[in-house]
N, C-alpha and C. Protein backbone atom coordinates (compact mmCIF):
# COMPACT_ATOMS: atom_id res chain seq x y z
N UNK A 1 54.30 14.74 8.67
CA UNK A 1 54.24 13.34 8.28
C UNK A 1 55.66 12.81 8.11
N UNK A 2 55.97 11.63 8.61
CA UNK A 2 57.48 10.83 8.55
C UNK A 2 57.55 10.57 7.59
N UNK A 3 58.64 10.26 6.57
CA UNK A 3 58.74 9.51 5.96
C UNK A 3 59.60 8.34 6.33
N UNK A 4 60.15 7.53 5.65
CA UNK A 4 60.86 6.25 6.06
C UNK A 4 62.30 6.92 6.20
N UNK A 5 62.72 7.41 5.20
CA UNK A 5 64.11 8.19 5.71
C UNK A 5 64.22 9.37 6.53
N UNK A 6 62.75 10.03 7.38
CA UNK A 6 63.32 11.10 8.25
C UNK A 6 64.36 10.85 9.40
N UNK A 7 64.64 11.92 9.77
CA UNK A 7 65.30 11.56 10.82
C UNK A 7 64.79 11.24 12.11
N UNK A 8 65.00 11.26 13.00
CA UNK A 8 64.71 10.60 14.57
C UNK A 8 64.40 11.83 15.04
N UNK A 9 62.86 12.46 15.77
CA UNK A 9 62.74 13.56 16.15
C UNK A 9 63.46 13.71 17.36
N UNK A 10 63.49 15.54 17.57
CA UNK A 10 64.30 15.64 18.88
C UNK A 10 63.85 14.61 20.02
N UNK A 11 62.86 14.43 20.47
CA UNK A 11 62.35 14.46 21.71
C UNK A 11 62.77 12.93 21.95
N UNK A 12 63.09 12.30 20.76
CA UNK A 12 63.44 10.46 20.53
C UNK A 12 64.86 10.55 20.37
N UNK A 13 65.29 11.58 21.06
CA UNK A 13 67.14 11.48 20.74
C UNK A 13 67.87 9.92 22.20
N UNK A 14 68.84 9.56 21.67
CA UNK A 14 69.26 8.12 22.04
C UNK A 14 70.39 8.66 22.99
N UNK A 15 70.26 8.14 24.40
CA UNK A 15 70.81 8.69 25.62
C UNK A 15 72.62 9.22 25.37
N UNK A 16 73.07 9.96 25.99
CA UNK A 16 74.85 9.89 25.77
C UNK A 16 75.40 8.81 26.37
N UNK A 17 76.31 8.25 25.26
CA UNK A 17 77.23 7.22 26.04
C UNK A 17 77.43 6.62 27.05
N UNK A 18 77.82 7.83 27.53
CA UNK A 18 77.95 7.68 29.23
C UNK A 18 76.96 6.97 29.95
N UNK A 19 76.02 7.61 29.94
CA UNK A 19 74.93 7.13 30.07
C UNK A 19 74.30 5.13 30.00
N UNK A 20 74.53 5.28 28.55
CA UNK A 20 74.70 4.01 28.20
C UNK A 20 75.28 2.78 28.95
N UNK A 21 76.45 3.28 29.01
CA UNK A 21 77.51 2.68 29.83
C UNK A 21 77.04 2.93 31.34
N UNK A 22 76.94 3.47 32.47
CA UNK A 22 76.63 3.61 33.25
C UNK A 22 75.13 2.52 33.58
N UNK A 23 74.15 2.52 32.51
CA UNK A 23 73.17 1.80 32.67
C UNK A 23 73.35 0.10 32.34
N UNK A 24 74.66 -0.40 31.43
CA UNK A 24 74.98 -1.42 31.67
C UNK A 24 75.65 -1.78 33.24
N UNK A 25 76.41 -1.25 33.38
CA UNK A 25 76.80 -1.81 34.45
C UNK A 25 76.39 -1.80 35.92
N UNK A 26 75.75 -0.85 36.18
CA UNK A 26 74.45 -0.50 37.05
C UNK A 26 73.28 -0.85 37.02
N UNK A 27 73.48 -1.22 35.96
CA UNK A 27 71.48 -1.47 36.13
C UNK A 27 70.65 -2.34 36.77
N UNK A 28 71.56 -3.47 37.19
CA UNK A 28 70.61 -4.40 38.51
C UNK A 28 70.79 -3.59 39.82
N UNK A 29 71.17 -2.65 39.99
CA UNK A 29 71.68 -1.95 41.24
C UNK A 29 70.62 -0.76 41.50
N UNK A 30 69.61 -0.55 40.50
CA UNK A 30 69.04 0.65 40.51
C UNK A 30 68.46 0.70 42.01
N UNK A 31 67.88 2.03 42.50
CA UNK A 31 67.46 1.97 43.64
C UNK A 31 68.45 1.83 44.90
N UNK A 32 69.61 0.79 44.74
CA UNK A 32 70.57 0.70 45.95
C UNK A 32 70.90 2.11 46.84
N UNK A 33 70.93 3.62 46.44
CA UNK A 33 71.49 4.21 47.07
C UNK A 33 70.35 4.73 47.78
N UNK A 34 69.09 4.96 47.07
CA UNK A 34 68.14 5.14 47.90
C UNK A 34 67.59 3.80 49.25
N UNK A 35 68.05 2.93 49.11
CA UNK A 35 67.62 2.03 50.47
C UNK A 35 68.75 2.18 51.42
N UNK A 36 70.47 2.51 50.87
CA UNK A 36 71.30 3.19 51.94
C UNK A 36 71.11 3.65 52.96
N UNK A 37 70.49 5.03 51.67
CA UNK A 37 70.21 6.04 52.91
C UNK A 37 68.83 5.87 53.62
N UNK A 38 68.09 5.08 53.24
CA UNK A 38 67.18 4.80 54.48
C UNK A 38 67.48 4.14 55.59
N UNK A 39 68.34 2.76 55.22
CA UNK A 39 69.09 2.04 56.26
C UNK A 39 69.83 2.91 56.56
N UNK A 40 71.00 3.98 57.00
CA UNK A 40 71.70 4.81 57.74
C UNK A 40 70.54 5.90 58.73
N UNK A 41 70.01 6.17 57.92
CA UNK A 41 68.34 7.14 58.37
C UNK A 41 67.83 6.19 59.81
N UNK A 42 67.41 5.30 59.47
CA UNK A 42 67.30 3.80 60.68
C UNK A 42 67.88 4.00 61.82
N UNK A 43 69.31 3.74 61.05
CA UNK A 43 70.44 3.36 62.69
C UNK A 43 70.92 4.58 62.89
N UNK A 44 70.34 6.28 62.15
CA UNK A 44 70.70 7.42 63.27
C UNK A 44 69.59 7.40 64.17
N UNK A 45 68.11 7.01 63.15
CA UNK A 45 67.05 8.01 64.79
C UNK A 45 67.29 5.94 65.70
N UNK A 46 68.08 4.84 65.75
CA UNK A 46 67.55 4.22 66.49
C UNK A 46 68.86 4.80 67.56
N UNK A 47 70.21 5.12 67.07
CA UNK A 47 71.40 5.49 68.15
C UNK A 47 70.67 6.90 68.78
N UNK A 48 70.14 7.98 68.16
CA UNK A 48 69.63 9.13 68.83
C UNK A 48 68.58 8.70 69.99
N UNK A 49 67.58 7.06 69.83
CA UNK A 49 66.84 7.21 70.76
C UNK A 49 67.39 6.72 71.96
N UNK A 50 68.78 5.75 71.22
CA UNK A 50 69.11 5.38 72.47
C UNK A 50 70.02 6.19 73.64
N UNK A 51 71.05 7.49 72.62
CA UNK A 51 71.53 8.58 73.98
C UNK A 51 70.19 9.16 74.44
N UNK A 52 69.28 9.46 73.75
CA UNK A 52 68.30 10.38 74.35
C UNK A 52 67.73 9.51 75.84
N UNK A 53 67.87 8.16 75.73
CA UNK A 53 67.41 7.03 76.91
C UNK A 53 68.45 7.12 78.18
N UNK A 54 69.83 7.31 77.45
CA UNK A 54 70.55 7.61 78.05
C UNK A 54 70.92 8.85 79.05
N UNK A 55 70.91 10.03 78.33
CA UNK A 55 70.92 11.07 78.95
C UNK A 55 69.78 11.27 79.91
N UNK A 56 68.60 11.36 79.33
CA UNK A 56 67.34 11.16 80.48
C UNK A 56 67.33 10.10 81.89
N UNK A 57 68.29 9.14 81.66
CA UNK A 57 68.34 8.49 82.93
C UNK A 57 68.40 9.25 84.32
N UNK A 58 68.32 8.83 85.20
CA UNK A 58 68.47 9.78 86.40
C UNK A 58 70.14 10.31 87.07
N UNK A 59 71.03 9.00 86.88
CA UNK A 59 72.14 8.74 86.88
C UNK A 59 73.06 10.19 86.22
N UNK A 60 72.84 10.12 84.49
CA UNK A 60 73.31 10.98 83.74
C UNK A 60 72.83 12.10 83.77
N UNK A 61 71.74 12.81 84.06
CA UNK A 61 71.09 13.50 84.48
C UNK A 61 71.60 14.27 85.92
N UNK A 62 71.44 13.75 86.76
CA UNK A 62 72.14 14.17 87.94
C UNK A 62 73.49 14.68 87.72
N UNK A 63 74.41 14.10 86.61
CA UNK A 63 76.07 14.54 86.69
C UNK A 63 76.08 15.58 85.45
N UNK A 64 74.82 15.62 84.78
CA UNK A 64 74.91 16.97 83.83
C UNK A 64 74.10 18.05 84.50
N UNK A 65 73.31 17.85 85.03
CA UNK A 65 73.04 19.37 86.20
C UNK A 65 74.28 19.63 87.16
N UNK A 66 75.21 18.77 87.70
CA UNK A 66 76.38 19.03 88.56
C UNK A 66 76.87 19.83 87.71
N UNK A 67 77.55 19.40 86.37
CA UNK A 67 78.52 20.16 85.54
C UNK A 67 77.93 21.82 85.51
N UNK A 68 76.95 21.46 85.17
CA UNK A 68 76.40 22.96 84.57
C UNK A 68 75.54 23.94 85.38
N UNK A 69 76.12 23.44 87.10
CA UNK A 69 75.81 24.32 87.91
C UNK A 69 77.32 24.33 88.33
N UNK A 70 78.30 23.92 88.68
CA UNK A 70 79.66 24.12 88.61
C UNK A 70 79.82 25.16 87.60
N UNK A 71 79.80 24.79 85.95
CA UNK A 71 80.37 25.87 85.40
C UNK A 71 79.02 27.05 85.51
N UNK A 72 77.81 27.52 85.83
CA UNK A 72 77.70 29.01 86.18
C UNK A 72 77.94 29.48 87.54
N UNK A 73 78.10 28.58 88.49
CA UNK A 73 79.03 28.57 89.83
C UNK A 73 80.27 29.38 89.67
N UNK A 74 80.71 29.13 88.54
CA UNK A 74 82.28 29.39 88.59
C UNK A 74 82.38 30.77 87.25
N UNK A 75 81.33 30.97 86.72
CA UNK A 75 81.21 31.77 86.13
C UNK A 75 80.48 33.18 86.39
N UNK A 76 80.12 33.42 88.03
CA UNK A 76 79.64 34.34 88.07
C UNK A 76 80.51 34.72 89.60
């Protein structure tokens, strides 16, 4: 049972400073780093689909089978 002068139980202990501070000046910002990295997440798989469009062309395709029958050409 509490009385009026107990103390503040553990589990109701009042954040560190730091903390404190960190949540003033941050705190309309919460969430920002998680939508970052979704927006960067975005523009890797949209640049990956676009070499993958790239490389699959017939064009690029054709001059990377040249290379890599040149170099086991030249390696055996």
């Amino acid at each position: 049972m509490r009385t009026p002068h107990s103390p503040t139980p553990p589990d109701r202990k009042t954040p560190p400073r730091h903390c404190l501070l960190r949540t003033r000046r941050f705190g309309s910002q919460a969430g920002t780093t998680t939508a970052e990295y979704a927006i960067g997440t975005l523009a890797a798989c949209a640049f990956a689909a676009v070499l993958y469009k790239i490389i699959t062309s017939g064009s690029v395709s054709g001059m990377l089978s040249g290379i890599i029958h040149k170099a086991l050409g030249s390696a055996g």
